[in-house]
C-alpha atoms as a PDB file:
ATOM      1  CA  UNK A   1      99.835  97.940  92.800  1.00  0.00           C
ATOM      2  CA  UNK A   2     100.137 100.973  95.386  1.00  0.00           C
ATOM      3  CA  UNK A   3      96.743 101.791  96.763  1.00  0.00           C
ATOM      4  CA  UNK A   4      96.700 105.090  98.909  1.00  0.00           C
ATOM      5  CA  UNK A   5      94.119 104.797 101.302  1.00  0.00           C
ATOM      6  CA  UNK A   6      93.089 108.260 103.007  1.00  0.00           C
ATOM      7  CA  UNK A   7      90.609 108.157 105.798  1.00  0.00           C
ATOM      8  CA  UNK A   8      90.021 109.625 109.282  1.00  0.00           C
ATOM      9  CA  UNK A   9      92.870 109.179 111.711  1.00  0.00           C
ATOM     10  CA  UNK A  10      90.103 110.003 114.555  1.00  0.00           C
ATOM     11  CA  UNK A  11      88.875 107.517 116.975  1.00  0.00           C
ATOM     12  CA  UNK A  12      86.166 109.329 118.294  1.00  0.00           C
ATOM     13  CA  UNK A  13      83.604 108.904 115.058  1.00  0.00           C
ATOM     14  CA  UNK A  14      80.826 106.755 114.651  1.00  0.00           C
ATOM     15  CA  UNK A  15      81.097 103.343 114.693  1.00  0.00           C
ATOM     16  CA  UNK A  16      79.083 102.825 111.446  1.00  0.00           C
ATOM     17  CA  UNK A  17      81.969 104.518 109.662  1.00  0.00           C
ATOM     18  CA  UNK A  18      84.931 102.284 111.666  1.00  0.00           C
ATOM     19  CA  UNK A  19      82.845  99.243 111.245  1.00  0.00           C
ATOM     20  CA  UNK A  20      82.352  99.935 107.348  1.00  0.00           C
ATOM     21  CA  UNK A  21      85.929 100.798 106.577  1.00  0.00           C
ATOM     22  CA  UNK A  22      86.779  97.964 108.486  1.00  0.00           C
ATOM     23  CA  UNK A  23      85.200  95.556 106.315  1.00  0.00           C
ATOM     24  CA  UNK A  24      86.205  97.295 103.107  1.00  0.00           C
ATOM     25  CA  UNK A  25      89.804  97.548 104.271  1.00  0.00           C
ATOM     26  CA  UNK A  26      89.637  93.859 105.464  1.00  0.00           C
ATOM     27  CA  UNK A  27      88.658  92.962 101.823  1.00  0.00           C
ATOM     28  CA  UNK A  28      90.861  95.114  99.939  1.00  0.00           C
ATOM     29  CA  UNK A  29      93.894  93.821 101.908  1.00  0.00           C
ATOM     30  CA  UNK A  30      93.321  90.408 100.332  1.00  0.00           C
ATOM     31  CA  UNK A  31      93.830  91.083  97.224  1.00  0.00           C
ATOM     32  CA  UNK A  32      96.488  89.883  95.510  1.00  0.00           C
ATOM     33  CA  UNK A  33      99.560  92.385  94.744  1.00  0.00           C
ATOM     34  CA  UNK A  34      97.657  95.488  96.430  1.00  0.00           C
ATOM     35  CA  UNK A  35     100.145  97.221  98.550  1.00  0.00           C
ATOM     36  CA  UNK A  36      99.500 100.411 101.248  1.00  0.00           C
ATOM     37  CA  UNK A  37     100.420 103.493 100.743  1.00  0.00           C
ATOM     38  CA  UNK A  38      98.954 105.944 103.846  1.00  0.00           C
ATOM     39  CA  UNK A  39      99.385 108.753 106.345  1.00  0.00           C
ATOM     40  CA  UNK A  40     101.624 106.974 108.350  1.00  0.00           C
ATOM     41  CA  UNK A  41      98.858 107.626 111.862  1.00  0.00           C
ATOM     42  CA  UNK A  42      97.842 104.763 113.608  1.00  0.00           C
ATOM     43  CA  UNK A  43      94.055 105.864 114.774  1.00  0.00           C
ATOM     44  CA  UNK A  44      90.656 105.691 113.527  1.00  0.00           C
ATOM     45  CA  UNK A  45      90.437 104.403 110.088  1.00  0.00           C
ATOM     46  CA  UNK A  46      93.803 104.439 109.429  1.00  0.00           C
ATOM     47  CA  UNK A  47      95.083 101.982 111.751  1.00  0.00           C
ATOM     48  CA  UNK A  48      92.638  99.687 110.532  1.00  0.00           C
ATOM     49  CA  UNK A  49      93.975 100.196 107.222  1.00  0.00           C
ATOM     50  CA  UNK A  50      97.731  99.401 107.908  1.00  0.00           C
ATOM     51  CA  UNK A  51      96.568  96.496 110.373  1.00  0.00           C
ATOM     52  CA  UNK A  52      94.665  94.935 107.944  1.00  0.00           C
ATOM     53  CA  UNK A  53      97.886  95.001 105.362  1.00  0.00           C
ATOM     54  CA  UNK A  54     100.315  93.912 107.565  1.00  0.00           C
ATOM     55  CA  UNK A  55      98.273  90.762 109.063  1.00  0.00           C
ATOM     56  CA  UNK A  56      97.998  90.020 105.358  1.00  0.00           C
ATOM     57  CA  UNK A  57     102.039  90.692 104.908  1.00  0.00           C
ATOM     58  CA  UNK A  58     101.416  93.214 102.323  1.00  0.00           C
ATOM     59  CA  UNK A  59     104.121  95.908 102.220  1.00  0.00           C
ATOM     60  CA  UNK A  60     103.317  99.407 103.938  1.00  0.00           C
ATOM     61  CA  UNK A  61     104.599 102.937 102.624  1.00  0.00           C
ATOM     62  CA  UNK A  62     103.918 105.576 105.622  1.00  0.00           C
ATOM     63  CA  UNK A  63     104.599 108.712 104.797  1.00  0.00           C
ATOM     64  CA  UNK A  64     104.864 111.467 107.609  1.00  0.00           C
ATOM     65  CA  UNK A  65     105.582 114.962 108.035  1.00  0.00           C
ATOM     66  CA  UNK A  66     108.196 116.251 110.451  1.00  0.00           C
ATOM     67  CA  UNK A  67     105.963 117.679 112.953  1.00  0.00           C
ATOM     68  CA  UNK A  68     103.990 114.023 113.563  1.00  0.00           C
ATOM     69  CA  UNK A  69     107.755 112.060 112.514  1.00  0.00           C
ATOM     70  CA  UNK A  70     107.332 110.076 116.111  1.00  0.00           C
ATOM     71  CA  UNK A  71     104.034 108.403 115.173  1.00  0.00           C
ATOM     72  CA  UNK A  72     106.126 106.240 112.423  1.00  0.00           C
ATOM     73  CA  UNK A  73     108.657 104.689 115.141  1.00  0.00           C
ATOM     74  CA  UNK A  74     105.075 103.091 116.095  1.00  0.00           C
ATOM     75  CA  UNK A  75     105.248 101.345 112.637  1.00  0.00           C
ATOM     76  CA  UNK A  76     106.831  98.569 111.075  1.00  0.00           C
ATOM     77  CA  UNK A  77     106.500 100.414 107.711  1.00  0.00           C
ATOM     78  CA  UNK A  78     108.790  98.744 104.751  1.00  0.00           C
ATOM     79  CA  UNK A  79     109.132 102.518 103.595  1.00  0.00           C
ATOM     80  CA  UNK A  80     108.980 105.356 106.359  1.00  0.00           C
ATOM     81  CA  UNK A  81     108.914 108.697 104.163  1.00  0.00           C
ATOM     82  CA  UNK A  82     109.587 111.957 106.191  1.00  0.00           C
ATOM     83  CA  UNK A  83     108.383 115.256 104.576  1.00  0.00           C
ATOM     84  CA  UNK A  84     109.478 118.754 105.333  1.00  0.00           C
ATOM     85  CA  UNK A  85     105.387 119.752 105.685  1.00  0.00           C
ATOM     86  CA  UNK A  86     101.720 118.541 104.665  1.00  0.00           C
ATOM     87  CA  UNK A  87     102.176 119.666 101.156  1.00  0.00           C
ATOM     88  CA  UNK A  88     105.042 118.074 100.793  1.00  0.00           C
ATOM     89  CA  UNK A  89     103.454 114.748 102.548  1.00  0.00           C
ATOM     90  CA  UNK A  90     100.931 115.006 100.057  1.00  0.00           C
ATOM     91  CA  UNK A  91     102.679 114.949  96.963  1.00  0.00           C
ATOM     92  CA  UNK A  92     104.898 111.879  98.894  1.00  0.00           C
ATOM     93  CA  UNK A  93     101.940 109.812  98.957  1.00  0.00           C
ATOM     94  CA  UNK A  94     100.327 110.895  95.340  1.00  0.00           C
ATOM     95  CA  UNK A  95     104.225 109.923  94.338  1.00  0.00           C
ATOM     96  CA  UNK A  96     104.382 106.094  95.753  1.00  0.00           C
ATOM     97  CA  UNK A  97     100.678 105.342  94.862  1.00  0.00           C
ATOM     98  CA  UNK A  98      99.069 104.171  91.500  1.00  0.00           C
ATOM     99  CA  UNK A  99      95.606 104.444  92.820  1.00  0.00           C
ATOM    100  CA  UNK A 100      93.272 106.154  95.534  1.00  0.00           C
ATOM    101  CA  UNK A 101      90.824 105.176  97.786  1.00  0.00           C
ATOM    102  CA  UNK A 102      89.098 107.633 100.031  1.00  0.00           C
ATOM    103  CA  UNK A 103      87.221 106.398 103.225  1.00  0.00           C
ATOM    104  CA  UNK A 104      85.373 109.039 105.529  1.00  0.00           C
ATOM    105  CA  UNK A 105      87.509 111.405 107.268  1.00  0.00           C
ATOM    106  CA  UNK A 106      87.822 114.830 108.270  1.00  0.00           C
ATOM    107  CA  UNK A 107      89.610 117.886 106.966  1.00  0.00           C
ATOM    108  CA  UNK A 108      92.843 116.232 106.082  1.00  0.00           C
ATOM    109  CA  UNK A 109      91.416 113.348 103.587  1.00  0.00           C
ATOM    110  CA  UNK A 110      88.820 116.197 102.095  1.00  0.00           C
ATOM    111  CA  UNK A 111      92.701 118.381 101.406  1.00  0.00           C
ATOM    112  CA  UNK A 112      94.296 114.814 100.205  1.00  0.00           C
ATOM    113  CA  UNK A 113      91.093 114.412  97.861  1.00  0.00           C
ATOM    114  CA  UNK A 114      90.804 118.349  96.261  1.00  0.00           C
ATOM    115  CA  UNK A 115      94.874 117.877  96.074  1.00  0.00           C
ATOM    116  CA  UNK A 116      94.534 114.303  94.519  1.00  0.00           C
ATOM    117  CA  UNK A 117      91.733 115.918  92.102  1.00  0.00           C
ATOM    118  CA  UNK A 118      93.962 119.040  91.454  1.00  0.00           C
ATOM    119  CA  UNK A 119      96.993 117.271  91.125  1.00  0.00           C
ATOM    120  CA  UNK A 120      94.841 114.334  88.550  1.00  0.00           C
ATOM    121  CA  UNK A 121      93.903 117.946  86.269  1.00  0.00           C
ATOM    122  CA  UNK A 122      97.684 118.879  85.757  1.00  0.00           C
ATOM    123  CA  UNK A 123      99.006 115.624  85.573  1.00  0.00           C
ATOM    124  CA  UNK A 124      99.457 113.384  82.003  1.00  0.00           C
ATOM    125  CA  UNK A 125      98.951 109.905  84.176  1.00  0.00           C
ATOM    126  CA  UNK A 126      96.492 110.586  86.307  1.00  0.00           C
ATOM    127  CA  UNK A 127      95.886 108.312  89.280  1.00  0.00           C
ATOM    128  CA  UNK A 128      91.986 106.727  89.793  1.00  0.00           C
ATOM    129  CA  UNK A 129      90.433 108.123  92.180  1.00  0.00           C
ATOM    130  CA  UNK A 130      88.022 106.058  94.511  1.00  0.00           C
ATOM    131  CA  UNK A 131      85.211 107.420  96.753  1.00  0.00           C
ATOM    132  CA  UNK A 132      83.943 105.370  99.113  1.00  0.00           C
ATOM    133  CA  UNK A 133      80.272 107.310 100.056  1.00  0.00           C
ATOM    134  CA  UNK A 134      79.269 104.894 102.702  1.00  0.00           C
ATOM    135  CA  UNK A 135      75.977 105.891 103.995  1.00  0.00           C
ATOM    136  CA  UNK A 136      76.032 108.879 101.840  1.00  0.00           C
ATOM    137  CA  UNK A 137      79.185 110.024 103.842  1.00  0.00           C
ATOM    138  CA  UNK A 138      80.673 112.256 100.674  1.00  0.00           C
ATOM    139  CA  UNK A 139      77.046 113.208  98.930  1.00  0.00           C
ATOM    140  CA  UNK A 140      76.765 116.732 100.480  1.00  0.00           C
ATOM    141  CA  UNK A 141      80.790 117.463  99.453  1.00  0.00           C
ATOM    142  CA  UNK A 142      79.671 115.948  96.003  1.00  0.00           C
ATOM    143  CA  UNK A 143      76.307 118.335  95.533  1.00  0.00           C
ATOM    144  CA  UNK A 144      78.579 121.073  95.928  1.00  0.00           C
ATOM    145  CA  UNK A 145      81.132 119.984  93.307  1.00  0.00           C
ATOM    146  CA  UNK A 146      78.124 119.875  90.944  1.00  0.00           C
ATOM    147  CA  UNK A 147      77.006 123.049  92.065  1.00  0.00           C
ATOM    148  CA  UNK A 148      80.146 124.271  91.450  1.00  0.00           C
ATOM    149  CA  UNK A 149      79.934 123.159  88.081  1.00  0.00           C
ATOM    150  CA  UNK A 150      76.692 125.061  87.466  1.00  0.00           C
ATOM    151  CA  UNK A 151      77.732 127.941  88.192  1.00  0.00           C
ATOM    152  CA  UNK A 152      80.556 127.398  85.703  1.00  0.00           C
ATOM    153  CA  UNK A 153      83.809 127.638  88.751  1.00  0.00           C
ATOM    154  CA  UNK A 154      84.991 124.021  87.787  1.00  0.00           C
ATOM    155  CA  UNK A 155      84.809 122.720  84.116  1.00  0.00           C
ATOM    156  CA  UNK A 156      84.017 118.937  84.653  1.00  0.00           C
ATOM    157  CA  UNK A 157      81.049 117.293  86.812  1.00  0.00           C
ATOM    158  CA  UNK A 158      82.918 114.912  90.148  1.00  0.00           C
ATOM    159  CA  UNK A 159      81.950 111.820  87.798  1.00  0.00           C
ATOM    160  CA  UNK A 160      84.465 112.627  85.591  1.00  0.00           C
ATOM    161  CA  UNK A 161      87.619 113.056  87.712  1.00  0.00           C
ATOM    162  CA  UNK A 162      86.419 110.279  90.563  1.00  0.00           C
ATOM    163  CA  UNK A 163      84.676 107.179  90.544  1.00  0.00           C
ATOM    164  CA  UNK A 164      82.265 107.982  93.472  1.00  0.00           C
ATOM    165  CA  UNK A 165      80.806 104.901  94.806  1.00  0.00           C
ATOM    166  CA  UNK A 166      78.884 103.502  97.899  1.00  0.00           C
ATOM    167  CA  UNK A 167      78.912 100.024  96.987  1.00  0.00           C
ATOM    168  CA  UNK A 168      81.882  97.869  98.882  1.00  0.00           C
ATOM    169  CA  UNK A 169      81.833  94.443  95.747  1.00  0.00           C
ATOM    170  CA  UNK A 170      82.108  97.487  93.236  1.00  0.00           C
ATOM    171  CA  UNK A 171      85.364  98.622  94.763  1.00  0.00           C
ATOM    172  CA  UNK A 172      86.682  95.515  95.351  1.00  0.00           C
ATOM    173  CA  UNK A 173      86.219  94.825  91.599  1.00  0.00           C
ATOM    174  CA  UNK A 174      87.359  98.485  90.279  1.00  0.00           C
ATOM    175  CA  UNK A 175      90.652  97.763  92.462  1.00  0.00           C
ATOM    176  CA  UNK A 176      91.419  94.635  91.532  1.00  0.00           C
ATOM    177  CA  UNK A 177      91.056  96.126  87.425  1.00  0.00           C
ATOM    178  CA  UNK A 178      93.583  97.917  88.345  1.00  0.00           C
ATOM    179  CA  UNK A 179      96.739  95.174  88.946  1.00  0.00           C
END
């Protein structure tokens, strides 16, 4: 299985949110058949993420777009994927994945999760989505998905396009359903 893991590519945040993705990632490396798919960055959360696969000799998909190309020669990816641009780079890592998992990040994991949840909406086989709300990392972003769905601007409440979760044995298990 193909997990995508999105997350912050920042060093510079708290180290409650490194530490916790840390020992997710550490867990979720272990399992049996789970391979990486991710940004192809190595910072913040995501270079715990494809050190954590590697040291477990898992196989690594990095996908890249042309302007940050130079960061993969820093890899030893099995799969280095260039795209022309981050939309492009987007639908290159929806492509190789067969599942989700978003850790805390900034602007570029909240545009990989609305794409992921846009992209779920038109698609036949949609991929499971994961949220990992550490410390309640994701609940303001969720309240305003449900607000959103109050007002009547998006048809289905966040529980029923994302599996929105803060607890790290429930992920573990919800991945490993997935093999």
């Amino acid at each position: 299985m193909r997990l995508f893991v999105a997350g912050s590519a920042k060093d510079e945040i708290s180290p409650s949110y490194i530490q916790a993705s840390s020992m997710l990632l550490e867990r979720v490396a272990n399992i049996d058949d789970v391979h990486l798919v991710f940004g192809g960055y190595h910072r913040g959360i995501m270079a715990i993420a494809y050190d954590e696969f590697k040291k477990n000799s898992k196989k690594v998909i990095a996908v890249s777009d042309m302007v940050f190309q130079e960061s993969l020669k820093e890899l030893d990816a099995d799969t280095s994927i260039v795209a022309e641009n981050t939309v492009e780079r987007f639908q290159k890592l929806y492509e190789n994945s067969d599942c989700i998992l978003f850790l805390p990040g900034g602007i570029g994991t909240y545009s990989e999760l609305f794409s992921a949840i846009e992209e779920n909406k038109n698609n036949p086989h949609p991929k499971k989505i994961i949220l990992y709300n550490y410390d309640y990392f994701y609940t303001p972003m969720i309240k305003e998905l449900y607000h959103l769905h109050q007002e009547g601007f998006i048809d289905d409440v966040p529980a029923s396009y994302m599996i929105i979760e803060s607890r790290e044995d429930k992920i573990i298990e919800l991945i490993e359903e997935m093999k």
